[in-house]
C-alpha atoms as a PDB file:
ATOM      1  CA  UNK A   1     112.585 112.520  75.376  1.00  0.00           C
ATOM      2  CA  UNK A   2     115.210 114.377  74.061  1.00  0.00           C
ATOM      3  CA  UNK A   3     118.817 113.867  74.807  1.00  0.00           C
ATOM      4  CA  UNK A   4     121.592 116.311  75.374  1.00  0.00           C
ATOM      5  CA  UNK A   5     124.506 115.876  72.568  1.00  0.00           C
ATOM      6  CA  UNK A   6     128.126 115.169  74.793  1.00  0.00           C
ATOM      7  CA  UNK A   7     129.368 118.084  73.081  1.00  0.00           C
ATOM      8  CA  UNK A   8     127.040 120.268  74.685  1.00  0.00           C
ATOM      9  CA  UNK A   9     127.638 120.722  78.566  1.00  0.00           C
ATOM     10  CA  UNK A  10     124.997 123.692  78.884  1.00  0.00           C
ATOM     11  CA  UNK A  11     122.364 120.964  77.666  1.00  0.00           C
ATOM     12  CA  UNK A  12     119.160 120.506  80.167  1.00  0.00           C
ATOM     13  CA  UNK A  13     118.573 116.495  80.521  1.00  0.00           C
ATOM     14  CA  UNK A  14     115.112 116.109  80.542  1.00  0.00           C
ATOM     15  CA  UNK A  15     113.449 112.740  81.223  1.00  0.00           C
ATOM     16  CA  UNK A  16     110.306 111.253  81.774  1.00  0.00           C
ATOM     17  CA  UNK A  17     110.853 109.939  85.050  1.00  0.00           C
ATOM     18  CA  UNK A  18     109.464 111.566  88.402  1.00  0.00           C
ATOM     19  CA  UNK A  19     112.361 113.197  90.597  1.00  0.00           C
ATOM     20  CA  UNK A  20     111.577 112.243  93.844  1.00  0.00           C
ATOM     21  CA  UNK A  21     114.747 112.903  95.595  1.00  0.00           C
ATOM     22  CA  UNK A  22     113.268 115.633  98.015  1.00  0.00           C
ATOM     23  CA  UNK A  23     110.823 112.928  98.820  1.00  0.00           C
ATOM     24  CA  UNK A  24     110.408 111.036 102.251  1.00  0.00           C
ATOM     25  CA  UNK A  25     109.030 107.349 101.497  1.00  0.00           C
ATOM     26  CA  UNK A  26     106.578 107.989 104.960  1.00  0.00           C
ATOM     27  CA  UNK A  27     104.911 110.630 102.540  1.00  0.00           C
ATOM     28  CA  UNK A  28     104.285 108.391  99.624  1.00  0.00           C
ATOM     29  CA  UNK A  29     101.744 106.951 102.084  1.00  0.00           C
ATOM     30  CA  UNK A  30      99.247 108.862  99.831  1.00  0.00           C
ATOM     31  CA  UNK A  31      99.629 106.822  96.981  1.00  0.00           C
ATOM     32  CA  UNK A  32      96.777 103.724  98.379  1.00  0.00           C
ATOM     33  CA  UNK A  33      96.874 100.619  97.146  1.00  0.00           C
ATOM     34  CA  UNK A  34      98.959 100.808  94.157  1.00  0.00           C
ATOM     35  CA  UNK A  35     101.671  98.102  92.817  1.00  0.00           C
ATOM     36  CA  UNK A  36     104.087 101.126  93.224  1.00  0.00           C
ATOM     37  CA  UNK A  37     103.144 101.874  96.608  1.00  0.00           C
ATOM     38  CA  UNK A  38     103.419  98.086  97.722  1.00  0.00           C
ATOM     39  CA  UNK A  39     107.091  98.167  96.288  1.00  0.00           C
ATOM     40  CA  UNK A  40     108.043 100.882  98.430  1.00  0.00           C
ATOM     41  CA  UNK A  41     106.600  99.535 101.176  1.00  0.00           C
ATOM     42  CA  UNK A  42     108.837  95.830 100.733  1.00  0.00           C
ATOM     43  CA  UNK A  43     111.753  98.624 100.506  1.00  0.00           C
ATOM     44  CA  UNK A  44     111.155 100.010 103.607  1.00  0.00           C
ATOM     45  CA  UNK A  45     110.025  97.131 105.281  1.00  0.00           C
ATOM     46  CA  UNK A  46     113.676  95.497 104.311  1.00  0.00           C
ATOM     47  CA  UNK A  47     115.780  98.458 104.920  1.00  0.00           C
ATOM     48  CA  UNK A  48     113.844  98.341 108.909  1.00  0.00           C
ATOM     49  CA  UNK A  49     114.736  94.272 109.050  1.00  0.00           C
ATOM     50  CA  UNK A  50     117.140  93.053 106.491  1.00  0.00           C
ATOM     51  CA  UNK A  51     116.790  89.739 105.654  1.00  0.00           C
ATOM     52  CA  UNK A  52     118.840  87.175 106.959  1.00  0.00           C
ATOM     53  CA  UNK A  53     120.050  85.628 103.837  1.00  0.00           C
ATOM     54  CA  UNK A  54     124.088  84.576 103.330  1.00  0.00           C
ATOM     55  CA  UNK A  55     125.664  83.638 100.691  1.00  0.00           C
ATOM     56  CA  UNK A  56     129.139  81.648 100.815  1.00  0.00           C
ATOM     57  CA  UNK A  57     131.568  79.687  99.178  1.00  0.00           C
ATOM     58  CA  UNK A  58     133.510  76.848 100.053  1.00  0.00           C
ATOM     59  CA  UNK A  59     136.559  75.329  98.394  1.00  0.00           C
ATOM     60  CA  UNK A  60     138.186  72.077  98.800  1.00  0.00           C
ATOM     61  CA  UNK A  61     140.334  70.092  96.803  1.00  0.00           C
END
């Protein structure tokens, strides 16, 4: 991977990593069975039903 010096604003960042911005998670459906495929799924599943977890703090003196 080659990185862009600061100096250079014109510079193309190129990474390694797949863009998949344009994506919808519904069509990663295609992946199968793969660890990657079970993470989205947990991502979706807790974006449809957040879990019902709370944090809090309590103070007394």
């Amino acid at each position: 991977m080659t990185m862009p010096k600061v100096s250079d604003p014109d510079a193309e960042l190129r990474s390694e990593l797949v863009d998949l911005g344009g994506v919808e998670l519904s069509e990663l459906a295609i992946l199968g069975d793969s660890a990657f495929s079970h993470a989205l799924r947990r991502v979706r599943e807790e974006a449809d039903n957040p879990p019902h977890s709370v944090a809090g703090f309590e103070a007394v003196i």
